[in-house]
N, C-alpha and C. Protein backbone atom coordinates (compact mmCIF):
# COMPACT_ATOMS: atom_id res chain seq x y z
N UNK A 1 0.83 -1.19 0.00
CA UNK A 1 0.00 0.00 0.00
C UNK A 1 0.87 1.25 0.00
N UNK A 2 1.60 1.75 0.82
CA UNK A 2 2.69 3.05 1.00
C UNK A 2 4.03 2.55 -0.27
N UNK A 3 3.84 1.17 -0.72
CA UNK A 3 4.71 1.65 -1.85
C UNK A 3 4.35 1.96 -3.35
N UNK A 4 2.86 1.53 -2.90
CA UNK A 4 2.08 1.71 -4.36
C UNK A 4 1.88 3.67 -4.00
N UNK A 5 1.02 4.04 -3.25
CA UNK A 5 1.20 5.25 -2.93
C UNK A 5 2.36 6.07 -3.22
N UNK A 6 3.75 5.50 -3.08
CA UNK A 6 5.21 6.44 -3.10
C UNK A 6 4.95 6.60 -4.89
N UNK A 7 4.97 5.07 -5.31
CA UNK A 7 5.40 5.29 -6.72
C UNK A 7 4.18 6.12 -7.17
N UNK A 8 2.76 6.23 -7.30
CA UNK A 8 2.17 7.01 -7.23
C UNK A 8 2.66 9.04 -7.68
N UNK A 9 3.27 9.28 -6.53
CA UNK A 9 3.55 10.30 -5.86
C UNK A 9 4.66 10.44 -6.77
N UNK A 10 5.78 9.88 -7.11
CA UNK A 10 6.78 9.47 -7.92
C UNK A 10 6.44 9.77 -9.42
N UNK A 11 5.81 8.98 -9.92
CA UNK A 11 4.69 9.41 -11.22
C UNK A 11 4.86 11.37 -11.50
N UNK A 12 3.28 11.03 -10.21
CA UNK A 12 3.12 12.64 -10.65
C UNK A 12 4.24 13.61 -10.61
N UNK A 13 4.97 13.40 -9.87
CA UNK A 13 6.49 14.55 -9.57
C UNK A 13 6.98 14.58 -10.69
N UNK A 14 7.22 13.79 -11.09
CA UNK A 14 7.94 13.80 -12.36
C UNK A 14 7.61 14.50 -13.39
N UNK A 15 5.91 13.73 -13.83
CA UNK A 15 5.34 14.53 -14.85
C UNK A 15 4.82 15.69 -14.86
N UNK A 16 4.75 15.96 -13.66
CA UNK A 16 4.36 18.06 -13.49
C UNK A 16 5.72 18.50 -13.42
N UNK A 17 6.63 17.81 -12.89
CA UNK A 17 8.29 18.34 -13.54
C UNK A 17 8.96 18.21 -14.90
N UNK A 18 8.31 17.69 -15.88
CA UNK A 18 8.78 17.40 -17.39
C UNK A 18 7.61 18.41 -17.77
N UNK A 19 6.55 18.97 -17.35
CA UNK A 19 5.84 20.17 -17.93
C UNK A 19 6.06 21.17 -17.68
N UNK A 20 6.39 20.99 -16.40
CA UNK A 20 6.98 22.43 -16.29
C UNK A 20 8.02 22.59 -16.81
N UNK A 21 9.29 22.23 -17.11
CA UNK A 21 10.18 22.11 -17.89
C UNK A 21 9.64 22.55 -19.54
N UNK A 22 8.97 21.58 -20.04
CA UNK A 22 8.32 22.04 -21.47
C UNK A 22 7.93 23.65 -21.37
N UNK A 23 6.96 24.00 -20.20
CA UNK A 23 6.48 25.52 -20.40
C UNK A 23 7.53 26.41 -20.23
N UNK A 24 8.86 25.95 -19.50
CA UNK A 24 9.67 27.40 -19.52
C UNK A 24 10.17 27.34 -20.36
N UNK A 25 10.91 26.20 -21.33
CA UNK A 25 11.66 26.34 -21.86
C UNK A 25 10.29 27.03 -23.39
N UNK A 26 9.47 26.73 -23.53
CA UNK A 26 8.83 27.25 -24.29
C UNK A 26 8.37 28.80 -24.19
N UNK A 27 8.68 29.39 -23.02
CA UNK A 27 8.25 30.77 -22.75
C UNK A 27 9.58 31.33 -23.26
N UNK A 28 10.89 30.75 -22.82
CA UNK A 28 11.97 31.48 -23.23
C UNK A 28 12.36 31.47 -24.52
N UNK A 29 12.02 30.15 -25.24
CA UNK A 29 12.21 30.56 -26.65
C UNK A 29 11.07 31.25 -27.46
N UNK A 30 9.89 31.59 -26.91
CA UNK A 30 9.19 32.65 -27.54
C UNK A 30 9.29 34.17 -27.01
N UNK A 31 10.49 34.11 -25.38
CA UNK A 31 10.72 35.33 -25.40
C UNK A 31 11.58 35.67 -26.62
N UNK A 32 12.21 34.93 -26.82
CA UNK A 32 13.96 35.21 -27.89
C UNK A 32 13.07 35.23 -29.20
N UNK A 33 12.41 34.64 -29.71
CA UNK A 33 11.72 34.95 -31.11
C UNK A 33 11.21 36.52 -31.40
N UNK A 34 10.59 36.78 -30.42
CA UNK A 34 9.74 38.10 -29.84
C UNK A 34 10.74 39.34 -30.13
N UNK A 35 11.44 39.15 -29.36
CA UNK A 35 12.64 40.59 -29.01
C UNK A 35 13.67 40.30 -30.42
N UNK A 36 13.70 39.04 -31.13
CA UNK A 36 14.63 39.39 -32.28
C UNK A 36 13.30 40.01 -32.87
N UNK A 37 12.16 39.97 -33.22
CA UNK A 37 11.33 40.65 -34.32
C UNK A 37 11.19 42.29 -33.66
N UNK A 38 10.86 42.83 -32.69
CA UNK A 38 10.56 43.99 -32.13
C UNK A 38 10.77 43.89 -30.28
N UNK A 39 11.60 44.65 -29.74
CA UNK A 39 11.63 44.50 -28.60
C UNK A 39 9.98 45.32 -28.02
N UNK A 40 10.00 46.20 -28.66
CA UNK A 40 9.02 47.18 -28.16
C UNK A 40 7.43 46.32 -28.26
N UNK A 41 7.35 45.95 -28.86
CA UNK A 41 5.71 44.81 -28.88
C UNK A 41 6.22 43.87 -28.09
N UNK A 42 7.23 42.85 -27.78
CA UNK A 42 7.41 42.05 -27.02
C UNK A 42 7.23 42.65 -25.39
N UNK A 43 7.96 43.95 -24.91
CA UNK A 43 7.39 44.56 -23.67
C UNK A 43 6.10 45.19 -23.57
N UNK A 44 5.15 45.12 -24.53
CA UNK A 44 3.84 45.81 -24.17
C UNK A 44 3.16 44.25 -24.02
N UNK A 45 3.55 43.34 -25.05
CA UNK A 45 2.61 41.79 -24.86
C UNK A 45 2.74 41.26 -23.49
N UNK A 46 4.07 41.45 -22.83
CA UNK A 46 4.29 41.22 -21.73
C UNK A 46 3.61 42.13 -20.13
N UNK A 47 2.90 42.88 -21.04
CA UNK A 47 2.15 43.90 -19.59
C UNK A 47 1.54 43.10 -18.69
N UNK A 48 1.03 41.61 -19.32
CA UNK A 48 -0.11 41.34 -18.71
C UNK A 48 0.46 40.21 -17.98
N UNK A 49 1.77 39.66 -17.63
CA UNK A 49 2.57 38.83 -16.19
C UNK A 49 2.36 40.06 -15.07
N UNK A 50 2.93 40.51 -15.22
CA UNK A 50 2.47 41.47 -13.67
C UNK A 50 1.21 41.26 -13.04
N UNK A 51 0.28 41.77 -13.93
CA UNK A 51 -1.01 41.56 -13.67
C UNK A 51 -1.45 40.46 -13.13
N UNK A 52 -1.01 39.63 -14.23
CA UNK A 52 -1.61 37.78 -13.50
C UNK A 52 -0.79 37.23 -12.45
N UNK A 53 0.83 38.00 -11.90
CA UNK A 53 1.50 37.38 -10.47
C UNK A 53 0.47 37.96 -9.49
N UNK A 54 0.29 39.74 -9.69
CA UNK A 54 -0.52 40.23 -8.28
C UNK A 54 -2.35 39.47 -8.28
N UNK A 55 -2.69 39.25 -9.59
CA UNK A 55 -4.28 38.51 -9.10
C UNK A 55 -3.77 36.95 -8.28
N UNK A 56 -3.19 36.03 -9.10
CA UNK A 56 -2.61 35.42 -8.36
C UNK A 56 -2.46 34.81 -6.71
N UNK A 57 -1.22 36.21 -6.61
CA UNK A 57 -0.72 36.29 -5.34
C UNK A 57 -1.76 37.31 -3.91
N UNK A 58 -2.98 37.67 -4.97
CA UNK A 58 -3.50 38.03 -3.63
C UNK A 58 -4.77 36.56 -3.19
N UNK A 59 -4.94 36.03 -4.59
CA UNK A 59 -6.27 35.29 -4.40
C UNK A 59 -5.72 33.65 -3.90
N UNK A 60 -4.79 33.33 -4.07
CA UNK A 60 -4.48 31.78 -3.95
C UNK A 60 -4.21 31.21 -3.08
N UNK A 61 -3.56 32.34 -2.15
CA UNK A 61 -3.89 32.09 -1.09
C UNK A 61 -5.28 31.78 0.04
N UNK A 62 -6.32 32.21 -0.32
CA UNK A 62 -7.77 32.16 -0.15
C UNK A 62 -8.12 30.46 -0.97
N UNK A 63 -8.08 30.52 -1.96
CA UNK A 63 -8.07 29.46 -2.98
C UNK A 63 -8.04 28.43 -2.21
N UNK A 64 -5.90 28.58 -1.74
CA UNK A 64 -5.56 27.08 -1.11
C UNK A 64 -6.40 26.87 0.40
N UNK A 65 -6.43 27.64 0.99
CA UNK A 65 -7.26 27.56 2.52
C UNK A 65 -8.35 27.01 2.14
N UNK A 66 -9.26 27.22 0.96
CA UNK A 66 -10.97 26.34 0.90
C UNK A 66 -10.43 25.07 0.29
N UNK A 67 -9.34 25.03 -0.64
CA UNK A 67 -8.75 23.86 -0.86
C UNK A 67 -8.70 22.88 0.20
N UNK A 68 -7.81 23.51 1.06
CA UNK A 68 -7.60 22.32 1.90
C UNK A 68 -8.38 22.11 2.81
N UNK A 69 -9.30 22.86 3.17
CA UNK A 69 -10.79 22.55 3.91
C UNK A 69 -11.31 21.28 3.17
N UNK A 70 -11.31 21.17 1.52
CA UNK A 70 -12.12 20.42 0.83
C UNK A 70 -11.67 18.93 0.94
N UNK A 71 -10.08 19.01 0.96
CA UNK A 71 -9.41 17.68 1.24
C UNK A 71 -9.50 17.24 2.48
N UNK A 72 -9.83 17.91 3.51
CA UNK A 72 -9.92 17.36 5.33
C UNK A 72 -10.93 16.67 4.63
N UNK A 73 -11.79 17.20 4.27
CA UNK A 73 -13.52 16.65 4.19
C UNK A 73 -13.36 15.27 3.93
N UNK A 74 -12.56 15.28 2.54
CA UNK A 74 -12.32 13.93 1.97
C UNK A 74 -11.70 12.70 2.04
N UNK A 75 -10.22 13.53 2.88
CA UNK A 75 -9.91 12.57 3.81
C UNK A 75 -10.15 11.38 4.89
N UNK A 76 -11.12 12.50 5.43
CA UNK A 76 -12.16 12.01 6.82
C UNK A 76 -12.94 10.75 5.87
N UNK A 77 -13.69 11.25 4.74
CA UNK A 77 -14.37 10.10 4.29
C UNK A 77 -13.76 9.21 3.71
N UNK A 78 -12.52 9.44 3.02
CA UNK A 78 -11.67 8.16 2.86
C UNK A 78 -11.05 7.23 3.48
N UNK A 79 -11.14 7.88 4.58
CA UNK A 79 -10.10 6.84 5.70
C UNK A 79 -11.83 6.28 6.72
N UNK A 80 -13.00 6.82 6.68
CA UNK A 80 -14.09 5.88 6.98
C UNK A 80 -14.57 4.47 5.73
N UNK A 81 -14.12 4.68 4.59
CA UNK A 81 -14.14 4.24 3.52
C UNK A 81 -12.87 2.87 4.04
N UNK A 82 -11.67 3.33 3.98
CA UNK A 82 -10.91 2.03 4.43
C UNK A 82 -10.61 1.88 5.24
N UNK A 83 -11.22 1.91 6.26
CA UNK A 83 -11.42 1.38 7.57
C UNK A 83 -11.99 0.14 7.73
N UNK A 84 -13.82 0.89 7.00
CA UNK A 84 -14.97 -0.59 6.71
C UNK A 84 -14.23 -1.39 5.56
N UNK A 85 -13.62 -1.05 4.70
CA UNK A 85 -13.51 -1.96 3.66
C UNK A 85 -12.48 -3.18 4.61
N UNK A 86 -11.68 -3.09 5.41
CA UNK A 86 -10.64 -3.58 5.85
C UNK A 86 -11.20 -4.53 6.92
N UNK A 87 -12.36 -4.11 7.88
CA UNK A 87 -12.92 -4.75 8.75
C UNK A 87 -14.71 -5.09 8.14
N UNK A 88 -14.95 -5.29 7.36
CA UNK A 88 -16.03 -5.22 6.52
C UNK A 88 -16.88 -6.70 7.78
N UNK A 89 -15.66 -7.69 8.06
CA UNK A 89 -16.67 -8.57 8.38
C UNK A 89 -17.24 -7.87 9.88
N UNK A 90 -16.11 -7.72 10.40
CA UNK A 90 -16.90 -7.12 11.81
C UNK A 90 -17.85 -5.73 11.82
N UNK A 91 -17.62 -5.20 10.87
CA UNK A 91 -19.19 -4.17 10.68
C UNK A 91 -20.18 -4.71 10.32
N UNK A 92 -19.89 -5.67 9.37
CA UNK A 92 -21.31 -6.56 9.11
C UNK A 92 -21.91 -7.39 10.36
N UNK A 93 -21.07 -7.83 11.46
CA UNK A 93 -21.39 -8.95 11.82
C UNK A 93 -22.45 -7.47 13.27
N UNK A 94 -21.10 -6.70 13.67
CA UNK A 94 -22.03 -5.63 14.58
C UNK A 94 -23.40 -5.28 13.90
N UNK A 95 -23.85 -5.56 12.51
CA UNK A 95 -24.62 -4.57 12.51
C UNK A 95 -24.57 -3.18 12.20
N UNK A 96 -23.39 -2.63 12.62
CA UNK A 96 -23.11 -1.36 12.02
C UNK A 96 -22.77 -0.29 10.32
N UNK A 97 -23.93 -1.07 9.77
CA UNK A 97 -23.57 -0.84 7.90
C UNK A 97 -24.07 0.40 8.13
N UNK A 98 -25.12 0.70 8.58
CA UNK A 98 -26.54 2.03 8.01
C UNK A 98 -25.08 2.98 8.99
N UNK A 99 -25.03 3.12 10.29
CA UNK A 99 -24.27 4.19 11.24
C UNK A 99 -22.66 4.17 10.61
N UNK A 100 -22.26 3.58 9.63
CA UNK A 100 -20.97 3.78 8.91
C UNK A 100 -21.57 4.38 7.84
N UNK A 101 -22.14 3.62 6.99
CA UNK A 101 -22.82 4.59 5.99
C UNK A 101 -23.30 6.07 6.10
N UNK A 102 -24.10 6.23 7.01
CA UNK A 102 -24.25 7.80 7.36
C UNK A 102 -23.33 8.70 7.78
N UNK A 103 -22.00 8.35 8.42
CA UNK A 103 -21.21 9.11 8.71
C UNK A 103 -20.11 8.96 7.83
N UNK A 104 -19.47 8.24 6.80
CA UNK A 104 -19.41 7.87 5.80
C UNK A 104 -20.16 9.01 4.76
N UNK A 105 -21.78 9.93 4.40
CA UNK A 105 -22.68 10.24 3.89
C UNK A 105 -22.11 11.87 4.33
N UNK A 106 -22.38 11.95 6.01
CA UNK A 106 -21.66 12.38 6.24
C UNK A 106 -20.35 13.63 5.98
N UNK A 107 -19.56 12.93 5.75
CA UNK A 107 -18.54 13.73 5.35
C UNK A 107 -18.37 13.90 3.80
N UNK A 108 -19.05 13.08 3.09
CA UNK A 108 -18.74 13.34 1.58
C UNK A 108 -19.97 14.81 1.08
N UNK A 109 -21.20 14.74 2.16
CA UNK A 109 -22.18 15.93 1.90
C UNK A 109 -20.95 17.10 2.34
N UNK A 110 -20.21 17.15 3.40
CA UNK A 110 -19.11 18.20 3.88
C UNK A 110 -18.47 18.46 2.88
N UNK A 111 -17.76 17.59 2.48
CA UNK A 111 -17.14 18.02 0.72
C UNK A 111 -17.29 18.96 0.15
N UNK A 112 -18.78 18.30 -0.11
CA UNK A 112 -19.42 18.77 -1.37
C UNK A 112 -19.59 20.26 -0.76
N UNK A 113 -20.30 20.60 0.00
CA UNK A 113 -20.55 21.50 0.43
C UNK A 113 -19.39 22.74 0.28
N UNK A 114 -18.12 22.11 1.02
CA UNK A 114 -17.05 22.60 1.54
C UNK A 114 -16.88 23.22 -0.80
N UNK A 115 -16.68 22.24 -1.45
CA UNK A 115 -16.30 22.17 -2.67
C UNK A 115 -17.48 23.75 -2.52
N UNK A 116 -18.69 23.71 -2.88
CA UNK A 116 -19.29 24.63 -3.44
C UNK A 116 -18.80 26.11 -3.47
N UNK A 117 -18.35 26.18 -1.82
CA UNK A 117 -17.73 27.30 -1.64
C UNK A 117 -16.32 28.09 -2.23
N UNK A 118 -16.09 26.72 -2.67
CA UNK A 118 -14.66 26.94 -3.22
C UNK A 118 -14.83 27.57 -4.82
N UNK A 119 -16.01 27.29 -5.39
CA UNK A 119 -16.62 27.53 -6.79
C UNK A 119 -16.01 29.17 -7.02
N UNK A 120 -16.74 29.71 -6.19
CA UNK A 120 -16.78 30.77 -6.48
C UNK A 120 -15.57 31.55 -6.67
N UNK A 121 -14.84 31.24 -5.46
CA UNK A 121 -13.22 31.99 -5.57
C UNK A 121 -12.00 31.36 -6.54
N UNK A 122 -12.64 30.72 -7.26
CA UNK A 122 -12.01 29.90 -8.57
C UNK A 122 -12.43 30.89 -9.56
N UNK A 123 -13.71 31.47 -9.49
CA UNK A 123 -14.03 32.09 -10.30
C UNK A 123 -13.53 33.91 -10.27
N UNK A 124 -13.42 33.48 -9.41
CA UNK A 124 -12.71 35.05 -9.17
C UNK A 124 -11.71 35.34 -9.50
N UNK A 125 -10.76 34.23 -8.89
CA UNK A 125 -9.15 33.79 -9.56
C UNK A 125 -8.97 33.77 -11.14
N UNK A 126 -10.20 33.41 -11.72
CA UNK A 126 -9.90 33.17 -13.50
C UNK A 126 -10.65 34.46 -14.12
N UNK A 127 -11.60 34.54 -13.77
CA UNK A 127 -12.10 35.96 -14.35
C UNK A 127 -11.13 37.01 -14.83
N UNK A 128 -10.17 37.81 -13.94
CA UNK A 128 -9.26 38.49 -14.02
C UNK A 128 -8.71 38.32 -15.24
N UNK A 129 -7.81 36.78 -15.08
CA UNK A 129 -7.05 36.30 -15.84
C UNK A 129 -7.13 36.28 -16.97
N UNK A 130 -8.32 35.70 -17.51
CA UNK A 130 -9.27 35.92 -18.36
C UNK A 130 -9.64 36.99 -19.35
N UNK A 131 -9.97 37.74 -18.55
CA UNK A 131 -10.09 39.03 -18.93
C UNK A 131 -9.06 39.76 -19.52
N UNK A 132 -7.72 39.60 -18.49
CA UNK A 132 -6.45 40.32 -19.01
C UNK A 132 -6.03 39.61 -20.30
N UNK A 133 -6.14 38.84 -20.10
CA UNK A 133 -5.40 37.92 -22.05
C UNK A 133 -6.41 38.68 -23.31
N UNK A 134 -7.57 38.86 -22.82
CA UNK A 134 -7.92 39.42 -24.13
C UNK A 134 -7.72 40.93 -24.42
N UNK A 135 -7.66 41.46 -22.89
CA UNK A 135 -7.58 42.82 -22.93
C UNK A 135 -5.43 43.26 -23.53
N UNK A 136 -5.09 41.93 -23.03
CA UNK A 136 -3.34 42.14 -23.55
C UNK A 136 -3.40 42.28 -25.13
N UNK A 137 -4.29 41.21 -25.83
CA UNK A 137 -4.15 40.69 -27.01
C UNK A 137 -4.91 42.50 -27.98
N UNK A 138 -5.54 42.71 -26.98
CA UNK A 138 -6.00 44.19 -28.10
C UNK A 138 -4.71 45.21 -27.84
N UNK A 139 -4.75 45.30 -26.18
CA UNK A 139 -3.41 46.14 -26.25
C UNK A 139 -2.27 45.81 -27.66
N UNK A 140 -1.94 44.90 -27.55
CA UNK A 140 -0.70 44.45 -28.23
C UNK A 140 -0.89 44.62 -29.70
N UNK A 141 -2.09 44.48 -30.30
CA UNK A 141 -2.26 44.39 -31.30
C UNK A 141 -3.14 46.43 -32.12
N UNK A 142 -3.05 46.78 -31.03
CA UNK A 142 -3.05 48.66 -31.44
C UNK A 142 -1.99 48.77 -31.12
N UNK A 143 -0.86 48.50 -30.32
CA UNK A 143 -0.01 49.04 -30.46
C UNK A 143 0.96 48.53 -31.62
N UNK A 144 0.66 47.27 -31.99
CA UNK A 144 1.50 46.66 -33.18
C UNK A 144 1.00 47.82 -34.37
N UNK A 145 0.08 47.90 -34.50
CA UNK A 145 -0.47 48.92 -35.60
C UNK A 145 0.18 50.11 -35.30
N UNK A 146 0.09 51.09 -34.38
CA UNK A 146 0.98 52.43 -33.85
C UNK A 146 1.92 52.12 -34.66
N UNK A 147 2.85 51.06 -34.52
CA UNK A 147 4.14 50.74 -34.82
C UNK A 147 4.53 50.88 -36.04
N UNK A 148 3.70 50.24 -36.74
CA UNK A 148 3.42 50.11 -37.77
C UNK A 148 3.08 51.15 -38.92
N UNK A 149 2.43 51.84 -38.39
CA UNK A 149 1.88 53.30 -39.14
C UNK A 149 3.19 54.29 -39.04
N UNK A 150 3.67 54.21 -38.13
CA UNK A 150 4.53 55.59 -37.93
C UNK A 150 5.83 54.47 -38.11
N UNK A 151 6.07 53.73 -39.02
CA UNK A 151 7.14 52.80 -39.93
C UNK A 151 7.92 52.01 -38.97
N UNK A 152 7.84 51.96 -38.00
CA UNK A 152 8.41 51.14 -36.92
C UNK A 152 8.81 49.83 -37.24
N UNK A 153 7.70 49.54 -37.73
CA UNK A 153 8.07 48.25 -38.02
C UNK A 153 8.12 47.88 -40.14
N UNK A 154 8.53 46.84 -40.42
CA UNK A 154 8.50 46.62 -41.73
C UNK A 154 7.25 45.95 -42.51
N UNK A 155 6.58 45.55 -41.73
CA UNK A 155 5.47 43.95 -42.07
C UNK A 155 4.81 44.11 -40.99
N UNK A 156 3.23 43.98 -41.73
CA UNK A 156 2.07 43.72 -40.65
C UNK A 156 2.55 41.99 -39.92
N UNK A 157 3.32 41.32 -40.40
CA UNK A 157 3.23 39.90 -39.67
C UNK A 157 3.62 40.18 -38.67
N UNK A 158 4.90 40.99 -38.14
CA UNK A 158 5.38 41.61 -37.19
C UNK A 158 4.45 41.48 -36.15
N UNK A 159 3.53 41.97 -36.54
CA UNK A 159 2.14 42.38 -35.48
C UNK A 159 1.52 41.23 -34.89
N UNK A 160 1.24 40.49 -35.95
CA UNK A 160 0.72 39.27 -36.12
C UNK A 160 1.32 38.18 -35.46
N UNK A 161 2.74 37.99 -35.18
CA UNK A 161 3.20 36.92 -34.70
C UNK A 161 3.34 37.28 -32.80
């Protein structure tokens, strides 16, 4: 059990560490594409990291706290979950199916519950975010034009890429 669990744990480490790997190295070679075509559109496309560290860094913290409210919840019902599964005969034999089941019922309604609350400040967290990518993508793309008009640049692709 704790070694199926490690390798588990092992797994995922890895593969959220080979993506993350893929995304930086993919941010840095589209910084370097960027700044060889125009430095000046590459620092206005970039307005909108600031933006998304401070929404971020004020909300995720809130985020992780209902987070981990949501996992106590689940915990609690997982470990009532293999408890009975493990002693199944002596709950059956007590009698005790319906008073495991309900508290068991229990904590997964807490969850859920606990989950609902969490809905919202997910939504709060992405909204922003959201918002700023499209609001970057117009920025970036009047100012590619500015650029453009007053000869800055050579080629509408400029703009475009």
């Amino acid at each position: 059990m704790i070694t199926a669990s490690a390798n588990i744990l092992q797994i995922g480490i890895s593969e959220k560490l080979s993506t993350c790997l893929q995304f930086t190295s993919l941010l840095i070679a589209a910084y370097i594409v960027a700044f060889m075509y125009n430095w000046q559109l590459t620092l206005v496309a970039s307005s909108i990291v600031l933006f998304i560290f401070v929404v971020f860094g004020v909300i995720l913290p809130i985020s992780i706290k209902f987070q981990k409210s949501v996992d106590h919840a689940n915990e609690k019902a997982s470990s009532i979950a293999s408890e009975v599964i493990g002693s199944i005969r002596m709950v059956v034999a007590c009698g005790a199916e319906k008073r495991v089941v309900n508290t068991y019922s229990k904590w997964i309604d807490e969850a859920r519950r606990r989950g609902l609350k969490l809905s919202p400040v997910i939504g709060i967290q992405f909204a922003p975010v959201f918002f700023a990518i499209y609001a970057d993508m117009a920025l970036t793309f009047w100012f590619g034009v500015k650029l453009y008009n007053g000869y800055h640049l050579d080629s509408v692709s400029t703009v475009l890429m």
